[in-house]
N, C-alpha and C. Protein backbone atom coordinates (compact mmCIF):
# COMPACT_ATOMS: atom_id res chain seq x y z
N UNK A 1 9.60 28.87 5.89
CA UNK A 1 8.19 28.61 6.00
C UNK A 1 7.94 27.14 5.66
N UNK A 2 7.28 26.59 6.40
CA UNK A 2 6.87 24.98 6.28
C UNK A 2 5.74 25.08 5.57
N UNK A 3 5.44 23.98 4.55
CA UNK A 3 4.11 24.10 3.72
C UNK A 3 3.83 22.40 3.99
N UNK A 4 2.29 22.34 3.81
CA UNK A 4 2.21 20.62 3.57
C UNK A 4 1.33 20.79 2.48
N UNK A 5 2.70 19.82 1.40
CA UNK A 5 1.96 18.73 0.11
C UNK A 5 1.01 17.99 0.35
N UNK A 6 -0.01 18.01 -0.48
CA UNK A 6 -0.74 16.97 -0.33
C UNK A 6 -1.41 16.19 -2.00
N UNK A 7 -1.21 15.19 -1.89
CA UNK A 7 -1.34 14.16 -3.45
C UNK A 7 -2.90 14.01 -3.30
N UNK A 8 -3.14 14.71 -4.50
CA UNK A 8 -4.74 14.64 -4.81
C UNK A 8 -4.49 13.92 -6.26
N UNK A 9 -4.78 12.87 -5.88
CA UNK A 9 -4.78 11.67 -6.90
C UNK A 9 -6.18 11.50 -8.33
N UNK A 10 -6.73 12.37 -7.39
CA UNK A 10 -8.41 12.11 -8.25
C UNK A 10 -8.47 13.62 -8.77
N UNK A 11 -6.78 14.91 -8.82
CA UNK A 11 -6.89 15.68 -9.72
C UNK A 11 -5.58 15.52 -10.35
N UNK A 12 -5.01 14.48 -10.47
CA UNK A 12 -3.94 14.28 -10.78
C UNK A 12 -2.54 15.26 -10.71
N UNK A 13 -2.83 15.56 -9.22
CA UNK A 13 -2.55 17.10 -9.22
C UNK A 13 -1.65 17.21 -7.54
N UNK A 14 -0.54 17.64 -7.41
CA UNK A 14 -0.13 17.67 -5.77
C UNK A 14 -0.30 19.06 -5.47
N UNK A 15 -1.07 19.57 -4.07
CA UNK A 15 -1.66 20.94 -3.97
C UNK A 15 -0.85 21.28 -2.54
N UNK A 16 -0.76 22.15 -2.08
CA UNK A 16 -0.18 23.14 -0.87
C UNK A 16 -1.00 24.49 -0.67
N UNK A 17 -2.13 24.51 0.14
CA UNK A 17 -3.20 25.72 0.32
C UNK A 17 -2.24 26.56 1.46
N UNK A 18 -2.07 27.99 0.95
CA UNK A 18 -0.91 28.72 1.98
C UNK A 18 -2.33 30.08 1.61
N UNK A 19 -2.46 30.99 2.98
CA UNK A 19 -2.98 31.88 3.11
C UNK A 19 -4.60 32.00 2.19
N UNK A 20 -5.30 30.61 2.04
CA UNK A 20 -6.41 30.84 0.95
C UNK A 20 -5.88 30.30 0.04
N UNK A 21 -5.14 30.38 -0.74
CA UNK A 21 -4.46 30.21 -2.20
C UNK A 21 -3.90 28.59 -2.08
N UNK A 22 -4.51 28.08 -3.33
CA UNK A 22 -3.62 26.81 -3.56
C UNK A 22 -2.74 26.55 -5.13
N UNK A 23 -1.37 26.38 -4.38
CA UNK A 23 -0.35 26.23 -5.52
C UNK A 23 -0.27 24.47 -6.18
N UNK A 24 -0.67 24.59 -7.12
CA UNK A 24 -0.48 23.00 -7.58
C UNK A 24 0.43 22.65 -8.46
N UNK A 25 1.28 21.12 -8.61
CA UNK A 25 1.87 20.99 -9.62
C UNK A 25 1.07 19.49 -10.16
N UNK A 26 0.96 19.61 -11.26
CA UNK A 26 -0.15 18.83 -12.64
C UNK A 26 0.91 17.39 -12.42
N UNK A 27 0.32 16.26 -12.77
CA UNK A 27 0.96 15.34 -13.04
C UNK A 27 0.10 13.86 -14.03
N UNK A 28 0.78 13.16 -14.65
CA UNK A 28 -0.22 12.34 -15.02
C UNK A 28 0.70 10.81 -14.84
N UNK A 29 0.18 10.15 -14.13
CA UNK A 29 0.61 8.81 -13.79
C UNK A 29 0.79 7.67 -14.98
N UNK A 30 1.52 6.66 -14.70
CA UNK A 30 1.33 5.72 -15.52
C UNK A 30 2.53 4.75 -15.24
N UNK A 31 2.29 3.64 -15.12
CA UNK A 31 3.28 2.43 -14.21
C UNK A 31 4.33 2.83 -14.22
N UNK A 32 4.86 3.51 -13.33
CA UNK A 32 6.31 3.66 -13.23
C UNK A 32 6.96 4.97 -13.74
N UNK A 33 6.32 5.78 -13.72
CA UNK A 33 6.51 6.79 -14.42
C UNK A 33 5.34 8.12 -14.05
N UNK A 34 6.02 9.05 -13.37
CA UNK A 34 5.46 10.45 -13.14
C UNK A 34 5.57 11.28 -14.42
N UNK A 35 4.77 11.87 -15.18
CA UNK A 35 4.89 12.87 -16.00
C UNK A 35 5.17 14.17 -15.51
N UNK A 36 5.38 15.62 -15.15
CA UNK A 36 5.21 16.26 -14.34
C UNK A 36 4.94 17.29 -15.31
N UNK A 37 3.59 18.00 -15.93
CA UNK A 37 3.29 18.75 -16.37
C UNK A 37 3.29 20.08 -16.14
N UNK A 38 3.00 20.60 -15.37
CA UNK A 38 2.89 21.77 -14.84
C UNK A 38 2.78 22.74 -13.61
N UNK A 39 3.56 23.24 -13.36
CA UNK A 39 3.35 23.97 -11.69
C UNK A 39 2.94 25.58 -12.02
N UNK A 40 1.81 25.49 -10.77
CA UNK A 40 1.58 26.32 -10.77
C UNK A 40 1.23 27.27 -9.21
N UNK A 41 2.01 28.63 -8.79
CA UNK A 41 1.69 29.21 -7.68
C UNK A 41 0.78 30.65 -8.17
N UNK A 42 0.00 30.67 -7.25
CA UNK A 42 -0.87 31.85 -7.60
C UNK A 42 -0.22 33.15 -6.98
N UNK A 43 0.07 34.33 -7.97
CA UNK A 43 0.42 35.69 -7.76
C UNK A 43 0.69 35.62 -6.18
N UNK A 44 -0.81 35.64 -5.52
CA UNK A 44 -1.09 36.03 -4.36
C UNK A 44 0.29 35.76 -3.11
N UNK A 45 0.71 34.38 -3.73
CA UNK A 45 1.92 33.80 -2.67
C UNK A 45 2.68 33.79 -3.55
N UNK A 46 3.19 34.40 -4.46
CA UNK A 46 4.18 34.12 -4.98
C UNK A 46 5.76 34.68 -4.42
N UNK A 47 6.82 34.06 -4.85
CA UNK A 47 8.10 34.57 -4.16
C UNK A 47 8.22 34.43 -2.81
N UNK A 48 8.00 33.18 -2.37
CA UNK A 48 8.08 32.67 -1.09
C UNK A 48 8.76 30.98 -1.00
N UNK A 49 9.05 30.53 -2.48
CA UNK A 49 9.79 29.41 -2.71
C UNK A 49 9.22 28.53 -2.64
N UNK A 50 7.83 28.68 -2.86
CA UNK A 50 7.06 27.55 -2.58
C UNK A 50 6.50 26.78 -3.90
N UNK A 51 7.18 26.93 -4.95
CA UNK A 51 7.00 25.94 -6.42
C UNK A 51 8.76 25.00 -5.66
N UNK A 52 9.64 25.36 -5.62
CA UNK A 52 10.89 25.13 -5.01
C UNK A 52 10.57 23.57 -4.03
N UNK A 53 10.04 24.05 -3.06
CA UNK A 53 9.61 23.49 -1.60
C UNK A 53 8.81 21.91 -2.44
N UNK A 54 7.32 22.31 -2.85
CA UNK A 54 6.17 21.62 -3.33
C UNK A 54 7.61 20.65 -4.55
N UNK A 55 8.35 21.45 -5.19
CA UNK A 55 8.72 20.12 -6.58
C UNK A 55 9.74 19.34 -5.83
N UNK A 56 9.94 19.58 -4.98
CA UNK A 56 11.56 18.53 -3.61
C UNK A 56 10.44 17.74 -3.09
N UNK A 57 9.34 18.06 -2.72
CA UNK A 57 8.64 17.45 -2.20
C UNK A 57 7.89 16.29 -3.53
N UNK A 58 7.99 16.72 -4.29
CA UNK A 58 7.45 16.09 -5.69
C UNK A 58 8.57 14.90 -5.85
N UNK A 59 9.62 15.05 -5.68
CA UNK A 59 10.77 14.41 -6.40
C UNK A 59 11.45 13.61 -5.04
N UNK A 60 11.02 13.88 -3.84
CA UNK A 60 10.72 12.85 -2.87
C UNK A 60 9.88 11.92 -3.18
N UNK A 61 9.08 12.16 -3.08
CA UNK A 61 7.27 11.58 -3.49
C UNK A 61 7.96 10.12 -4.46
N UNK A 62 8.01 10.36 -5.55
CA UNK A 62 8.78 10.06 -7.08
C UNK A 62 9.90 8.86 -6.71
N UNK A 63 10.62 9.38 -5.90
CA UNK A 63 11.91 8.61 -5.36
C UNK A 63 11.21 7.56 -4.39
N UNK A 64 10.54 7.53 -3.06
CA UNK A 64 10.21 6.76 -2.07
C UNK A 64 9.63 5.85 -3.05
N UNK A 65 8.38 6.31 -4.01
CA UNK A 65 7.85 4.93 -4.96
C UNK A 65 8.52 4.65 -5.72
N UNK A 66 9.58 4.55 -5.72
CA UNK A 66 10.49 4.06 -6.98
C UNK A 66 9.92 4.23 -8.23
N UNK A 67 9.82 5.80 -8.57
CA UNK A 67 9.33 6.16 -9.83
C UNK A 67 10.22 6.95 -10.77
N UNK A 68 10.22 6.95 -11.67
CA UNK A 68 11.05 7.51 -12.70
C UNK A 68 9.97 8.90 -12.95
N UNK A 69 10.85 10.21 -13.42
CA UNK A 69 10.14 11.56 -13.52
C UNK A 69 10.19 11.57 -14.85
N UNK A 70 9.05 11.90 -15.70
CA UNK A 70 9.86 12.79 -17.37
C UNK A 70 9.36 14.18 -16.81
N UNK A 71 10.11 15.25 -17.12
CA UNK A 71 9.55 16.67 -16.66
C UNK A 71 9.27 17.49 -17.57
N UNK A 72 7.85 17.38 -18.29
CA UNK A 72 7.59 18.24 -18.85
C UNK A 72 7.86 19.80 -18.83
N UNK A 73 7.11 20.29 -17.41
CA UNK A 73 7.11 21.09 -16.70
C UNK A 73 8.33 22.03 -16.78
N UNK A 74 8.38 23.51 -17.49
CA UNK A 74 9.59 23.81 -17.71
C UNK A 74 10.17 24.23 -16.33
N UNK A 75 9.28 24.95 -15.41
CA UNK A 75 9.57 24.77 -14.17
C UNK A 75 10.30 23.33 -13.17
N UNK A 76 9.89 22.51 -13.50
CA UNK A 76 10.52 20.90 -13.22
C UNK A 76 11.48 20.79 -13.79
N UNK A 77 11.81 21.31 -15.23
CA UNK A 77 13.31 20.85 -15.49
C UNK A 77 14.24 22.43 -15.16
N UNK A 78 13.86 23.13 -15.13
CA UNK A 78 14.97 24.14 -14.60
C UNK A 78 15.23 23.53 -13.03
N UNK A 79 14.44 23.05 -11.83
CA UNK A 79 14.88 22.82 -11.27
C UNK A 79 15.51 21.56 -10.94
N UNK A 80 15.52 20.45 -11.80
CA UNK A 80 15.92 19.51 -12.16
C UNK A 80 17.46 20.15 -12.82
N UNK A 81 18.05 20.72 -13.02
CA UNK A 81 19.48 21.24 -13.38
C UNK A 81 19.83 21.76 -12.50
N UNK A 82 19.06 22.81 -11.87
CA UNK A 82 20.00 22.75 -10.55
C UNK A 82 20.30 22.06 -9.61
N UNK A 83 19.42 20.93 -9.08
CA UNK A 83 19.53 20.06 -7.93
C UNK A 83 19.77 18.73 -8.89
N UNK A 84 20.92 18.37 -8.98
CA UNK A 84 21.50 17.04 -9.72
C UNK A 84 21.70 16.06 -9.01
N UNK A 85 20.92 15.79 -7.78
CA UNK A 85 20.92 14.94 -6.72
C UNK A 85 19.73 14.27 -7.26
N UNK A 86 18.33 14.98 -8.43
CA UNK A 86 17.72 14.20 -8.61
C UNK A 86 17.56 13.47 -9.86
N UNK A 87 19.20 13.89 -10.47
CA UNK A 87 19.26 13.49 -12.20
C UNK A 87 18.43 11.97 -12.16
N UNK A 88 19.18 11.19 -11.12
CA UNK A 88 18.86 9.19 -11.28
C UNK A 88 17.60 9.04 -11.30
N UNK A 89 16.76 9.99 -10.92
CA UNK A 89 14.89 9.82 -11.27
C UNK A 89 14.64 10.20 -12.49
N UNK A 90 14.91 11.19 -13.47
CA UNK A 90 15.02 11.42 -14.81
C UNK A 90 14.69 10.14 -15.79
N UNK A 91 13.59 9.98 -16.44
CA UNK A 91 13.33 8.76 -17.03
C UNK A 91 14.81 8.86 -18.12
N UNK A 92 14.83 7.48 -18.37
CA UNK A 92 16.21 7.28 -19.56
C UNK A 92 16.58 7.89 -20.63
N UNK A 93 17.51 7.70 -21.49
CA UNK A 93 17.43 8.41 -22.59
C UNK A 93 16.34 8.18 -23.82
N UNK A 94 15.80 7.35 -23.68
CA UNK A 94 14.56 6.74 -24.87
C UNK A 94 13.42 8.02 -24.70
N UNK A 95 13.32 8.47 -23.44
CA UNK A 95 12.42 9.67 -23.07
C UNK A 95 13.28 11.13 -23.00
N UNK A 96 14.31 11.13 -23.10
CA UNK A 96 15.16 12.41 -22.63
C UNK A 96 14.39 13.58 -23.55
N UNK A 97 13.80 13.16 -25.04
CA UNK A 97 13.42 13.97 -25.61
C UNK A 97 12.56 14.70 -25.35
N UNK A 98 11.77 14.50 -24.95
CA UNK A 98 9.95 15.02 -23.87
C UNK A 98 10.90 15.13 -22.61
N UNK A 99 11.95 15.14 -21.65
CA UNK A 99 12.24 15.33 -20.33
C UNK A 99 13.20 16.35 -20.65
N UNK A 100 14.38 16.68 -19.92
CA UNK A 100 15.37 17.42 -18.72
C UNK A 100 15.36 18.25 -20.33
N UNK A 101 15.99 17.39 -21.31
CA UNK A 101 16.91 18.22 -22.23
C UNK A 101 16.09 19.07 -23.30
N UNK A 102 14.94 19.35 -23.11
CA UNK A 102 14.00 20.47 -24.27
C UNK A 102 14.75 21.90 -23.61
């Protein structure tokens, strides 16, 4: 299933509306640096891979601006361990504490 991200900047928030329902993941900006707080898919669509889909698409996003991720988001760092293609966006170790390794 194809979904389109879309960066709603003025909710600090990237959204994907599938069947009515919009799944968002939270973020809070700051020079150089994505925070990634929280994802969230509603019941309604759930189990269709679409927190999966929306955070690749997040961690694209992240990468093209040459941004560093801290991932709050416990959802963001579980999938941040499995896909280790996106460890090099992982802000440094000065942040590791708030990122991947909680």
């Amino acid at each position: 299933m194809e979904i389109e991200v879309k960066d709603n900047p003025a909710k600090n928030q990237f959204e994907a509306t599938i069947d009515g329902h919009t799944a968002v993941i939270e973020y809070k900006l700051r020079p150089g640096v994505m925070t990634v707080l929280h994802t969230d898919v509603p019941e309604e669509i759930g189990g269709r891979g679409i927190a999966a889909k929306m955070t690749r698409h997040v961690l694209e996003h992240i990468e093209a601006n040459q941004l560093q991720v801290i991932p709050l988001c416990p959802y963001m760092r579980s999938y941040l361990k499995k896909h280790p293609q996106y460890q090099h966006l992982v802000r440094g170790k000065e942040d590791k504490s708030e990122g991947i390794n909680q």
